[in-house]
Protein backbone atom coordinates (compact mmCIF):
# COMPACT_ATOMS: atom_id res chain seq x y z
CA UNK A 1 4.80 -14.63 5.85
CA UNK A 2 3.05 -11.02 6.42
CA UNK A 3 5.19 -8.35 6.59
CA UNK A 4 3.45 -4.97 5.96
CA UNK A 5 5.66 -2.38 8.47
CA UNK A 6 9.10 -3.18 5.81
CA UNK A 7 7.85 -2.50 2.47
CA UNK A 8 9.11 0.85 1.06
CA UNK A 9 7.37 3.67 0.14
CA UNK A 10 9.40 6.77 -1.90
CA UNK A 11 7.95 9.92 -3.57
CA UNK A 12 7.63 9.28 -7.36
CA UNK A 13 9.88 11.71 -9.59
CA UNK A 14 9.48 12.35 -13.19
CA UNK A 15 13.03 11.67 -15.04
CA UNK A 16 15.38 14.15 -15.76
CA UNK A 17 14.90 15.96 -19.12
CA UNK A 18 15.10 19.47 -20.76
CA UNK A 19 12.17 20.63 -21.75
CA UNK A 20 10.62 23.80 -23.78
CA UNK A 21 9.40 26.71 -22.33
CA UNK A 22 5.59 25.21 -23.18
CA UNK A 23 6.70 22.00 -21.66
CA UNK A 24 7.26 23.42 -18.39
CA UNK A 25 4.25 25.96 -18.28
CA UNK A 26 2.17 22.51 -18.92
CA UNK A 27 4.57 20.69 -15.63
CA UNK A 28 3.41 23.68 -13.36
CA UNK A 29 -0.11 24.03 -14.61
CA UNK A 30 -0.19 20.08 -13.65
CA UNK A 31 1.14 21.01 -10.57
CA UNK A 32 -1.45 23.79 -9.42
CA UNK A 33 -4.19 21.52 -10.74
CA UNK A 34 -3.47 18.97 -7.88
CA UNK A 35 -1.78 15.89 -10.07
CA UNK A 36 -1.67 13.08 -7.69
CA UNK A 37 2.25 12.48 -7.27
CA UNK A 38 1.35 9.05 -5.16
CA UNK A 39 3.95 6.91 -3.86
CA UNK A 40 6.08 4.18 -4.92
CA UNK A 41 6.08 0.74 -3.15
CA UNK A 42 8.53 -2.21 -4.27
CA UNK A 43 8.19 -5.86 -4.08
CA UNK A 44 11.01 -7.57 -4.62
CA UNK A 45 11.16 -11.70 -5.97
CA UNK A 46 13.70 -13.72 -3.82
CA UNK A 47 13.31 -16.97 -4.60
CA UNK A 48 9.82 -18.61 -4.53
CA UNK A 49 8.39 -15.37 -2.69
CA UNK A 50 7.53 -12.01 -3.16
CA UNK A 51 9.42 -9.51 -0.19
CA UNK A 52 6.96 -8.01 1.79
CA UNK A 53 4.53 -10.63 0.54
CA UNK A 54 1.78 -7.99 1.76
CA UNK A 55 1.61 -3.91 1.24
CA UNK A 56 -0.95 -1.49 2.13
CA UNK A 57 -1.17 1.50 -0.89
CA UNK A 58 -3.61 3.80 -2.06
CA UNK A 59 -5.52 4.98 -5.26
CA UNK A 60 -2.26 6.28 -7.47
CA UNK A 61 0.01 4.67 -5.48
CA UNK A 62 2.41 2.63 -8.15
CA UNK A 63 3.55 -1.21 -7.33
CA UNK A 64 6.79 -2.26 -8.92
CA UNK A 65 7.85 -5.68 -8.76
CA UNK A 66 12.03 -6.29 -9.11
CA UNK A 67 13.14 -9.46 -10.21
CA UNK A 68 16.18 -11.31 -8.67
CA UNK A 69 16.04 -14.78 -10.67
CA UNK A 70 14.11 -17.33 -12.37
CA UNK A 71 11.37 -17.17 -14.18
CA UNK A 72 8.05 -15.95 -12.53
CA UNK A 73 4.93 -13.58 -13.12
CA UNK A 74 2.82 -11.13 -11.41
CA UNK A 75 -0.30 -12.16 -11.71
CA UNK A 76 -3.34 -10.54 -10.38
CA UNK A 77 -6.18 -13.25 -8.54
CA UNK A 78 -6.48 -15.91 -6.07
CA UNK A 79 -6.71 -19.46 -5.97
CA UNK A 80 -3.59 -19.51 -8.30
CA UNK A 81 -6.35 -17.97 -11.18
CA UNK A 82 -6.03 -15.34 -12.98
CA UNK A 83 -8.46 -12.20 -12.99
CA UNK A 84 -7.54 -10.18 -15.74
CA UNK A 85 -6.49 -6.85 -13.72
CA UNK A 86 -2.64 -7.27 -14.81
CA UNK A 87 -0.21 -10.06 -15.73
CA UNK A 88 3.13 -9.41 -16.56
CA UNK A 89 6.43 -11.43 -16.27
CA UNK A 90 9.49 -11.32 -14.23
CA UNK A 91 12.47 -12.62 -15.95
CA UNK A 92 16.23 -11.67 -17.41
CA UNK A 93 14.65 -10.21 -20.09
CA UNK A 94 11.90 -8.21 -18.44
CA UNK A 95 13.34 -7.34 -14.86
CA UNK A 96 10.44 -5.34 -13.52
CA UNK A 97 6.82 -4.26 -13.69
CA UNK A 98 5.01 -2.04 -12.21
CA UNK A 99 0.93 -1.23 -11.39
CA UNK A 100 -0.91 2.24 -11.01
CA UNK A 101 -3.60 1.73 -8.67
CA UNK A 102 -6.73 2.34 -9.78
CA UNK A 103 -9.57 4.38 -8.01
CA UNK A 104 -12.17 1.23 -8.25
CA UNK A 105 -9.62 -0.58 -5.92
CA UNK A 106 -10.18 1.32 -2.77
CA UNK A 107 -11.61 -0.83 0.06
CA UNK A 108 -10.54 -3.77 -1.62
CA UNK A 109 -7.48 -6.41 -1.19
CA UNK A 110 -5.96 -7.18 -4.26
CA UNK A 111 -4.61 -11.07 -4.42
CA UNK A 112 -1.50 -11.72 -7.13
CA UNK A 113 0.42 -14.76 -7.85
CA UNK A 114 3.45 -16.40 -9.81
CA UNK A 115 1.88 -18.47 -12.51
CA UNK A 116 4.85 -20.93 -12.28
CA UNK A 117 4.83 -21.06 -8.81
CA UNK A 118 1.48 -20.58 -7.15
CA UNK A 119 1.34 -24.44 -5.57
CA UNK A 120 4.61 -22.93 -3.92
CA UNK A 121 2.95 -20.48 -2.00
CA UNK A 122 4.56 -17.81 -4.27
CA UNK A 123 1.51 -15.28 -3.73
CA UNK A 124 1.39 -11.35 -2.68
CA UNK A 125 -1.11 -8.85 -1.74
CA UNK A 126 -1.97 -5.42 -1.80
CA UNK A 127 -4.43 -4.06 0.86
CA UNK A 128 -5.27 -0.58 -0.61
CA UNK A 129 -6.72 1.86 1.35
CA UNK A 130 -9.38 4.54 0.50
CA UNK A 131 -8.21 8.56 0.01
CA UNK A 132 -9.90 11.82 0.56
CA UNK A 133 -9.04 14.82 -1.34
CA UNK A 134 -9.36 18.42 -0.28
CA UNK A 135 -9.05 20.94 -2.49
CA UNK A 136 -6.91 24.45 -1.29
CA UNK A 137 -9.75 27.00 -2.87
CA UNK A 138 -8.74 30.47 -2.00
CA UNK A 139 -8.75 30.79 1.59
CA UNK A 140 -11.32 27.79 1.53
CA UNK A 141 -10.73 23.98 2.35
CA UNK A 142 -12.76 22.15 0.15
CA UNK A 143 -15.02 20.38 1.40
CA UNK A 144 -13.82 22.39 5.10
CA UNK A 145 -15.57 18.89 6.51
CA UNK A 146 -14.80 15.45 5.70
CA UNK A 147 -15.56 12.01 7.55
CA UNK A 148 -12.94 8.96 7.33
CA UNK A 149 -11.77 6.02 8.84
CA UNK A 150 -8.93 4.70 10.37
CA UNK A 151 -6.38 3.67 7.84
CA UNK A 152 -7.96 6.42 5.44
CA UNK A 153 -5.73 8.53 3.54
CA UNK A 154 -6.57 12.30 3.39
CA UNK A 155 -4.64 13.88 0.41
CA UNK A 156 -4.95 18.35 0.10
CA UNK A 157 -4.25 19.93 -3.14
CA UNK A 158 -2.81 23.39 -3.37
CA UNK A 159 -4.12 25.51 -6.19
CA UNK A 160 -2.54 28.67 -5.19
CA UNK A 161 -0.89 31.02 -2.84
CA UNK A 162 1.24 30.08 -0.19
CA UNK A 163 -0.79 27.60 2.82
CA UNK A 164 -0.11 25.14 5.35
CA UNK A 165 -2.22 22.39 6.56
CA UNK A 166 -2.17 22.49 10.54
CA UNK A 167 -3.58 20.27 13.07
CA UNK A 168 -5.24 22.01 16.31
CA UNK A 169 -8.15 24.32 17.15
CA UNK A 170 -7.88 28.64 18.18
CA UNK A 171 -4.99 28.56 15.21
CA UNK A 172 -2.65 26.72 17.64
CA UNK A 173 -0.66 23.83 16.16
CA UNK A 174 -1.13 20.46 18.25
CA UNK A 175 1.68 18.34 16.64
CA UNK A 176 -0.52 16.10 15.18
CA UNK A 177 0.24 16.71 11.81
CA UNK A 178 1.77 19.71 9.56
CA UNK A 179 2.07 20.32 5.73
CA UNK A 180 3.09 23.06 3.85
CA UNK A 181 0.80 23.48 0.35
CA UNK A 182 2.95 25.82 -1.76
CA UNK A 183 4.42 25.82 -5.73
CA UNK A 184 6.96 23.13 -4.35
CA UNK A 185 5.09 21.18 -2.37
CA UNK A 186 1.43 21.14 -3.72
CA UNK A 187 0.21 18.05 -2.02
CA UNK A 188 0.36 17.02 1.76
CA UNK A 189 -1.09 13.74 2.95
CA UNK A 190 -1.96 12.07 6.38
CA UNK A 191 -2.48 8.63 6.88
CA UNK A 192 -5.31 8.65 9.85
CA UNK A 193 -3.81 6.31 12.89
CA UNK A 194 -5.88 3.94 14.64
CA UNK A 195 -5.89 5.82 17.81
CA UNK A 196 -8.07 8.45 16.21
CA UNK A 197 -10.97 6.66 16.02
CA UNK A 198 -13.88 8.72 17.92
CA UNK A 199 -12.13 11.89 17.22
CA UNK A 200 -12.95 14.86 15.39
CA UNK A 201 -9.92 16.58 14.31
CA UNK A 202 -9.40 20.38 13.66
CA UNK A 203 -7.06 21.95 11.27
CA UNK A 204 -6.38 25.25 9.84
CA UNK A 205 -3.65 27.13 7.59
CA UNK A 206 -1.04 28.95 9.65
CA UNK A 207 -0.98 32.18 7.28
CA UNK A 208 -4.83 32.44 6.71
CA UNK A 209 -5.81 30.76 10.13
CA UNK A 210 -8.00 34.35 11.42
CA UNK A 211 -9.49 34.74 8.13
CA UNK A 212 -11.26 31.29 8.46
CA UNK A 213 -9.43 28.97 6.75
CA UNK A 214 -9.63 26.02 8.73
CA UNK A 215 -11.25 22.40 8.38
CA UNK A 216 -12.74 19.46 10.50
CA UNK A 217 -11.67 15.62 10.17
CA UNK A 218 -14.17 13.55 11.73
CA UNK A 219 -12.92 9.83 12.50
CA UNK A 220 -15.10 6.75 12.71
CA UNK A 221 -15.01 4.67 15.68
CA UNK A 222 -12.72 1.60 14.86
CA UNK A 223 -13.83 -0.42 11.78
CA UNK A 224 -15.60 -3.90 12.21
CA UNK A 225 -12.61 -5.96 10.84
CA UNK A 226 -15.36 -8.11 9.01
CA UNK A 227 -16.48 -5.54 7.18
CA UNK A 228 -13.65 -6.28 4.72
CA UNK A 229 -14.97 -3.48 2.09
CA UNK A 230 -15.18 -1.00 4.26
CA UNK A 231 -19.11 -0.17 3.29
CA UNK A 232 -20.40 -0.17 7.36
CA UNK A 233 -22.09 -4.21 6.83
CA UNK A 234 -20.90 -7.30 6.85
CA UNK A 235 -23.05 -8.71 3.91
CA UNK A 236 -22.63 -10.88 0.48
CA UNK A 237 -19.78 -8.63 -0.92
CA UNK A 238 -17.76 -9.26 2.01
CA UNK A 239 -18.38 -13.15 1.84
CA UNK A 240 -17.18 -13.44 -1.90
CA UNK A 241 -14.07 -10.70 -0.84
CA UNK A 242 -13.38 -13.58 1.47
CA UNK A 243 -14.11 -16.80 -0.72
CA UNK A 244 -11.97 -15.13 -3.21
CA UNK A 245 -9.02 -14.83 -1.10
CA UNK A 246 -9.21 -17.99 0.27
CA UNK A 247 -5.66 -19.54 1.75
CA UNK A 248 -4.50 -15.56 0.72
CA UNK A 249 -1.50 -15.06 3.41
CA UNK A 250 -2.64 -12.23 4.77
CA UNK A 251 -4.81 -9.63 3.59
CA UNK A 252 -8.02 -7.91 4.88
CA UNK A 253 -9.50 -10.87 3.78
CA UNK A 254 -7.76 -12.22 7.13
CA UNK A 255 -9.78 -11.05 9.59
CA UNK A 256 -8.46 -13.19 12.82
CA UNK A 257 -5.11 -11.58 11.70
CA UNK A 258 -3.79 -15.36 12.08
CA UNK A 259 -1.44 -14.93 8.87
CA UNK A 260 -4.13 -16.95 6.73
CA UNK A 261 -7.47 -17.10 5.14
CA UNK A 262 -9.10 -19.76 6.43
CA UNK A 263 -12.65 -21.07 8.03
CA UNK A 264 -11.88 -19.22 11.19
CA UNK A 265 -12.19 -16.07 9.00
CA UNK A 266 -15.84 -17.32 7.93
CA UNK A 267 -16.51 -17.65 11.60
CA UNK A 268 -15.34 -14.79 12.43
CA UNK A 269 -17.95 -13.10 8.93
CA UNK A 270 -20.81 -15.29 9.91
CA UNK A 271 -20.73 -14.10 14.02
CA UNK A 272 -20.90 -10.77 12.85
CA UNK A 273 -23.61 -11.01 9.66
CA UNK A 274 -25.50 -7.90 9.45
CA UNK A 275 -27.08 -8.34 5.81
């Protein structure tokens, strides 16, 4: 069963602690360095299944898995065999686990499994999205132009000062999106929608908008779902993305959006083969 609109997604925090006087110099240097905070998304075990059994995240983003009962595993792979990207297991003894994910994952669908319960159907996903980061330089936006995708995450770092990240053109705001970039909120990110495919999308910074600092987003028309990796053909890579997620529930592996992958997937590849 898909279900990728319930699965929750929380800012991480670091735990409570005192810390020295170099401790916390080193916390806000990470901070005006841009550390990616990310988000946390949970999957929870009930039963024979993991709860949303598919989630879309992005590079940094952390997975933790909760256990409920039983014995099971999170296993990365497909076909009920393992890959080597991470194993761990879910019992009374070891109650959760969780995943950074990595930077090599964008574009990709990552399949998972229960070792003791993969002929079960006990299988998840993780759909994980590419990110763009621009970097608050000055009174800069760095790089001021960027081109994306629908689905694309666009993450801005604050170095310094006191900024805003704006959406509209002339320095008026559009309600599109709006971000502040300041010592307690360093990073802002925007998740680009589907209906802004075509569009190129201004922004700017509220205090600093009439001395220049302002930015383009330029969005791709719609992506070919067969292009499962994202790289603008349809080709070898995405065949074996496919292959390897065969009877995945879900996934960008399922093109047809059917809830399955399955030969009307490869139909769907083949029809639209570009090489």
């Amino acid at each position: 069963m898909k279900n990728m609109d319930r699965h929750i997604v929380r800012p991480r925090h670091a735990a409570a602690s005192l810390f020295t006087k170099g401790a916390v110099a080193g916390l806000a240097a990470g901070l005006v360095a841009g550390t990616a905070l990310g988000a946390e998304i949970t999957v929870t075990q009930q039963g024979v299944t993991f709860v949303p059994q598919t989630v879309r995240a992005y590079p940094g983003d952390v997975i933790r898995w909760v256990y409920t009962g039983g014995t099971h595993t999170v296993t990365s792979g497909a076909d009920c065999t393992p890959d080597g990207l991470f194993n761990a297991e879910l019992t009374v003894k070891s109650t959760e686990f969780s995943w950074t994910v990595p930077a090599s994952a964008a574009g990709t669908t990552v399949p998972y499994f229960c070792e003791p319960h993969c002929i079960f159907f006990q299988t998840g996903s993780i759909e994980v999205g590419r990110e763009h980061v621009v970097t608050q330089q000055s009174l800069t936006f760095v790089p001021a132009n960027i081109t994306v995708s629908p689905g694309d995450r666009i993450r801005w770092v604050r170095t310094a000062g006191n900024h805003t990240v704006t959406s509209g053109a002339g320095c008026a705001a559009d309600g599109l999106f709006d971000g502040p970039l300041t010592l307690a909120s360093p990073e802002f990110s925007w998740v680009v929608p589907a209906s802004a495919a075509g569009q190129t999308i201004p922004y700017y910074c509220a205090p600093h908008c009439f001395f220049s600092m302002v930015g383009t987003i330029t969005v791709q028309g719609a992506a070919n779902p067969a292009d499962i990796d994202g790289d603008g053909a349809v080709n070898a890579a995405d065949l074996a993305t496919l292959l390897n997620s065969w009877g995945a529930k879900g996934g960008a592996a399922d093109i047809d959006r059917n809830g399955s992958v399955d030969a009307a997937d490869l139909a769907v590849l083949l029809g639209a083969w570009t090489g």
